[in-house]
N, C-alpha and C. Protein backbone atom coordinates (compact mmCIF):
# COMPACT_ATOMS: atom_id res chain seq x y z
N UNK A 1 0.84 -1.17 0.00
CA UNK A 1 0.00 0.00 0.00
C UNK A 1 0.89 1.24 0.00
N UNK A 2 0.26 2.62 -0.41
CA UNK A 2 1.50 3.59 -1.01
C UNK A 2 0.96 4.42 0.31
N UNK A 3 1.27 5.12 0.83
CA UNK A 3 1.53 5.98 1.91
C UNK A 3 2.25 7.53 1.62
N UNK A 4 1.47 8.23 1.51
CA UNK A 4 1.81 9.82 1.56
C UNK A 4 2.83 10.24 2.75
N UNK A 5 3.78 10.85 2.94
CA UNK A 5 4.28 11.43 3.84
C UNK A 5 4.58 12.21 3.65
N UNK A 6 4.46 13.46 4.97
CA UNK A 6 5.32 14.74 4.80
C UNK A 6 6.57 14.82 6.29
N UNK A 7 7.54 14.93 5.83
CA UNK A 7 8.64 15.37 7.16
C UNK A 7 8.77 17.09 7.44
N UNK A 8 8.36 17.49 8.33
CA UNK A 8 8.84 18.76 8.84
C UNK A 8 10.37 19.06 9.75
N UNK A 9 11.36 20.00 8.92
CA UNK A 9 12.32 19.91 9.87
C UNK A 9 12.88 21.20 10.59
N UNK A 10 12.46 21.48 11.86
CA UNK A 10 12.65 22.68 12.17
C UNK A 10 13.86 22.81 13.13
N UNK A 11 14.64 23.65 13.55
CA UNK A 11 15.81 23.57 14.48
C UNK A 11 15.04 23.39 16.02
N UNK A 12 15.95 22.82 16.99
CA UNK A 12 15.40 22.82 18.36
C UNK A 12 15.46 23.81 18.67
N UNK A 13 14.16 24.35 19.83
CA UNK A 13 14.48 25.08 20.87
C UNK A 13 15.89 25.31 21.32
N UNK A 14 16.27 26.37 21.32
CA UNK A 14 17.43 27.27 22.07
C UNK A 14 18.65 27.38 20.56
N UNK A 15 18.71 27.09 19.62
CA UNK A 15 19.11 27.16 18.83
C UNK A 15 18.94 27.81 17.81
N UNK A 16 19.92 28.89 17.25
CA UNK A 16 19.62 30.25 16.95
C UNK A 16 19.18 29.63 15.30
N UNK A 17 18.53 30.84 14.71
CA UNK A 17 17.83 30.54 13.74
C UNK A 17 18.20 31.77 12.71
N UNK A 18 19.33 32.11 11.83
CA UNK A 18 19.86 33.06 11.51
C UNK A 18 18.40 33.33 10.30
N UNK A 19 18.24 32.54 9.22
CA UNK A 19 17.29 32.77 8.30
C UNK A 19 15.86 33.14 8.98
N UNK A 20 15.70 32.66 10.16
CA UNK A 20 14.43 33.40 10.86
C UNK A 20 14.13 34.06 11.50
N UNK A 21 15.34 34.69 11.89
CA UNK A 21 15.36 36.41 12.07
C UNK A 21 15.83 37.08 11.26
N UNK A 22 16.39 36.70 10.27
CA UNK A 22 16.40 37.61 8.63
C UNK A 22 15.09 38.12 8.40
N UNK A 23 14.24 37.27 8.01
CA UNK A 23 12.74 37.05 7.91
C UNK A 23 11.93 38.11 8.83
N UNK A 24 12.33 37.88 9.90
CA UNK A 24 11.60 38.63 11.13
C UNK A 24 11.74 40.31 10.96
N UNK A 25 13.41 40.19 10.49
CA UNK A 25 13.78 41.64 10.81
C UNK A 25 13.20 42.63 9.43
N UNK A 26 12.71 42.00 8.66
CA UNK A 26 12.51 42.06 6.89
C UNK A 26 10.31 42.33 7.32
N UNK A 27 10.24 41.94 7.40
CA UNK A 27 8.59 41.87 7.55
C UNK A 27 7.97 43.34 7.77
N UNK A 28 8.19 44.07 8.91
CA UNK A 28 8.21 45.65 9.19
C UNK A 28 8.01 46.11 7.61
N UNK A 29 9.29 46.06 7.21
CA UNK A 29 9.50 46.86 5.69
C UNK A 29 8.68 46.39 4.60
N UNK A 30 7.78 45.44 4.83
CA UNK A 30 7.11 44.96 3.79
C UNK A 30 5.79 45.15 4.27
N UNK A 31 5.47 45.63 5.39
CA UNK A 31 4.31 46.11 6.04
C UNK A 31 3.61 44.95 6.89
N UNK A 32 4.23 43.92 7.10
CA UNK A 32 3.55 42.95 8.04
C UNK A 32 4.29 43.30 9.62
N UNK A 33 2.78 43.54 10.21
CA UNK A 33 3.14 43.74 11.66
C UNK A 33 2.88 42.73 12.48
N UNK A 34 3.16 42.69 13.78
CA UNK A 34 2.36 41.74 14.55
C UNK A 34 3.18 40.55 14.59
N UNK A 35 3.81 40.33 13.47
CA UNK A 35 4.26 38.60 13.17
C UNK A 35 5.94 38.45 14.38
N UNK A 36 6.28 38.10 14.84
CA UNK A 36 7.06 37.56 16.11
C UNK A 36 7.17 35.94 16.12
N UNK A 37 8.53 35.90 16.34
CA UNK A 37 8.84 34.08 16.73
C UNK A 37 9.15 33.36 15.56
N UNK A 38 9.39 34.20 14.58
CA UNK A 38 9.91 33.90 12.93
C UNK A 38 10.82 32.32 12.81
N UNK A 39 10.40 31.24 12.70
CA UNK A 39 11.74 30.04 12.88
C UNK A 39 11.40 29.65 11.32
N UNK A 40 12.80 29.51 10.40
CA UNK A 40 12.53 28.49 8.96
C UNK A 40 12.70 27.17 9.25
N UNK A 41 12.37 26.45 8.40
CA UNK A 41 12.40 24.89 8.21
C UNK A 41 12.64 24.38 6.81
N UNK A 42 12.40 23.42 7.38
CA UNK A 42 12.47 22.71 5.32
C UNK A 42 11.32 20.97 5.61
N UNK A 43 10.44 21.16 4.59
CA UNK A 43 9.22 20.46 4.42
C UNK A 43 9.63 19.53 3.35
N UNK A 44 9.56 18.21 3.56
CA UNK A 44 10.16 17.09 2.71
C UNK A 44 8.93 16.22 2.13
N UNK A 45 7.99 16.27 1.35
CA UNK A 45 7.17 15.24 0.97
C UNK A 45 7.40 14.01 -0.18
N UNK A 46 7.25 12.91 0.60
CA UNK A 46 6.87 11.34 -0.43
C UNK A 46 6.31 10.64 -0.32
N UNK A 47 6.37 9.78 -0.94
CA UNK A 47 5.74 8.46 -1.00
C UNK A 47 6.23 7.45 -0.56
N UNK A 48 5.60 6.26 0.96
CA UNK A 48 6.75 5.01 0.98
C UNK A 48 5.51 3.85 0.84
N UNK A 49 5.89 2.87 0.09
CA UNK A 49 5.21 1.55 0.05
C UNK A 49 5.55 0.86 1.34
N UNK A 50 4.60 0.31 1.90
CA UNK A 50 4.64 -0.26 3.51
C UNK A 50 3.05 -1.06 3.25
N UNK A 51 3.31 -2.09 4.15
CA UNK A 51 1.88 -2.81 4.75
C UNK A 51 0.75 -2.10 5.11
N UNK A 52 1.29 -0.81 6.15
CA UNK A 52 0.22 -0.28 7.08
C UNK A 52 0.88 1.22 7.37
N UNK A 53 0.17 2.27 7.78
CA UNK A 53 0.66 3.78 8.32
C UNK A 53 1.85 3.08 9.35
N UNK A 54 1.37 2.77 10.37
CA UNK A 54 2.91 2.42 10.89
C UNK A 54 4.32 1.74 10.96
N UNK A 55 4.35 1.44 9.45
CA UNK A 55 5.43 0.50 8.78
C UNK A 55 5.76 1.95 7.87
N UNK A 56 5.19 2.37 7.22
CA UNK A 56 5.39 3.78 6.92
C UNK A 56 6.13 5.01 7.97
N UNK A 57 5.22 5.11 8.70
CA UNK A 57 5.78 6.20 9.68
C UNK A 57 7.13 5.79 10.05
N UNK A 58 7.62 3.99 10.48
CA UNK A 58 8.81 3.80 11.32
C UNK A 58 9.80 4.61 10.10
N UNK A 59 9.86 3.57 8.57
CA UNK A 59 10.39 4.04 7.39
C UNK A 59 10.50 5.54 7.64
N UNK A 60 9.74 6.34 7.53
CA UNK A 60 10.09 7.79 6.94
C UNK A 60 10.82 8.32 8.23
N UNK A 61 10.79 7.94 9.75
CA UNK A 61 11.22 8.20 10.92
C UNK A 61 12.86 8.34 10.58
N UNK A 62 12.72 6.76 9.81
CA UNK A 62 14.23 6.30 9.88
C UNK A 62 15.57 7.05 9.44
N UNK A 63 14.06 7.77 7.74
CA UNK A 63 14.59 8.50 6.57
C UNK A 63 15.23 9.96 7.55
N UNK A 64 14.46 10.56 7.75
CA UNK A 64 14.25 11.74 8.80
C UNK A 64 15.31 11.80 9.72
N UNK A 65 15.45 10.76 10.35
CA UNK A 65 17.02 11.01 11.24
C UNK A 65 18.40 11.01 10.94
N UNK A 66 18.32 9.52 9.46
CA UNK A 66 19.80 9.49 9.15
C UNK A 66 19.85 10.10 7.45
N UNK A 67 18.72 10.66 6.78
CA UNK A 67 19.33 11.91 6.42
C UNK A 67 18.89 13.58 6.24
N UNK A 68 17.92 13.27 5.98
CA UNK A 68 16.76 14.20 6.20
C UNK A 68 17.38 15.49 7.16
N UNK A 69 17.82 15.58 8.35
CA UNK A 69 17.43 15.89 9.29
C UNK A 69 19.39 15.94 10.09
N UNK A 70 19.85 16.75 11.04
CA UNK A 70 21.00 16.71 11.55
C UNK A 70 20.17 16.61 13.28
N UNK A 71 19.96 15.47 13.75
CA UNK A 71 19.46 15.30 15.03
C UNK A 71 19.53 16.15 16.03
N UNK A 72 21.49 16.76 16.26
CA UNK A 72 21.78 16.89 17.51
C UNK A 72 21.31 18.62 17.00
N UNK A 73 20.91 19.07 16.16
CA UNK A 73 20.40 20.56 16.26
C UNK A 73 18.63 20.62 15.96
N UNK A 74 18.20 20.05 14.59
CA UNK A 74 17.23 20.00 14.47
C UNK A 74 16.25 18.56 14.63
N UNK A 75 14.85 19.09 14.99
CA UNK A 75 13.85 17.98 15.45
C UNK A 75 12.76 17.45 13.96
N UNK A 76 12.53 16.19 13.73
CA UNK A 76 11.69 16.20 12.41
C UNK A 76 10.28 15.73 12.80
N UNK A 77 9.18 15.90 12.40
CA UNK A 77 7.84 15.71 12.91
C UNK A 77 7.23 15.29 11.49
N UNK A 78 7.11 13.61 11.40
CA UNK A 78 6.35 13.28 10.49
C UNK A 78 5.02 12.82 10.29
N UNK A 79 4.25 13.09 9.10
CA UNK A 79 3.37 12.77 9.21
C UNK A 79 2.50 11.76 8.18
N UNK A 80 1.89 10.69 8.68
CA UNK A 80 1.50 10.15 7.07
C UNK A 80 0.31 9.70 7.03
N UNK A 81 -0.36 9.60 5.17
CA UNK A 81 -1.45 9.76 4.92
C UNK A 81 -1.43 8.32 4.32
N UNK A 82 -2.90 7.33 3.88
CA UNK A 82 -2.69 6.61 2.88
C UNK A 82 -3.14 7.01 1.73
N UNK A 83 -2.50 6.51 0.84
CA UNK A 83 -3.06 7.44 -0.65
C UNK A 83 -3.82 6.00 -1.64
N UNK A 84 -5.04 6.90 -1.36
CA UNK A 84 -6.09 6.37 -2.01
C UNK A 84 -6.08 5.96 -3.45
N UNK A 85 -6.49 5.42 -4.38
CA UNK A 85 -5.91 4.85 -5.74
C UNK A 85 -7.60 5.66 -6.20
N UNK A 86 -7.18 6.55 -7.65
CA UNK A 86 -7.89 7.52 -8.23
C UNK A 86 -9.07 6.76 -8.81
């Protein structure tokens, strides 16, 4: 069965975020107010063939830590769908 996934990879807590206070400091001048707590990421979507969502999820977990993803700074939060046949 084919399985949708998306990986989110954002830096941990306490770990500075140079591109998301670029962002932050940039917003003012473009007229967005209000916006605070600016963090970037990087959003990874595929497809894994597996039995079941959680033969999937372990898979993309696996993907997500050893490459996806640099552990000891940033955290990955995956998520998966099954994909329905059209």
């Amino acid at each position: 069965m084919n399985h949708s996934v998306i990986v989110e990879v954002t830096l941990r807590r306490g770990i500075a975020d140079p591109q998301g206070a670029t962002i932050e400091r940039a917003l003012p001048a473009l007229g967005f107010t209000g916006v605070h707590s600016m963090r970037a990421g990087k959003l990874f979507r595929f497809d894994v063939e597996a039995a079941d969502a959680e033969e999937a999820r372990a898979t993309a977990q696996s993907l997500a830590q050893r490459l996806l993803s640099n552990p000891v700074i940033e955290d990955a939060h995956v998520r998966v769908e099954e994909v329905r046949p059209a």
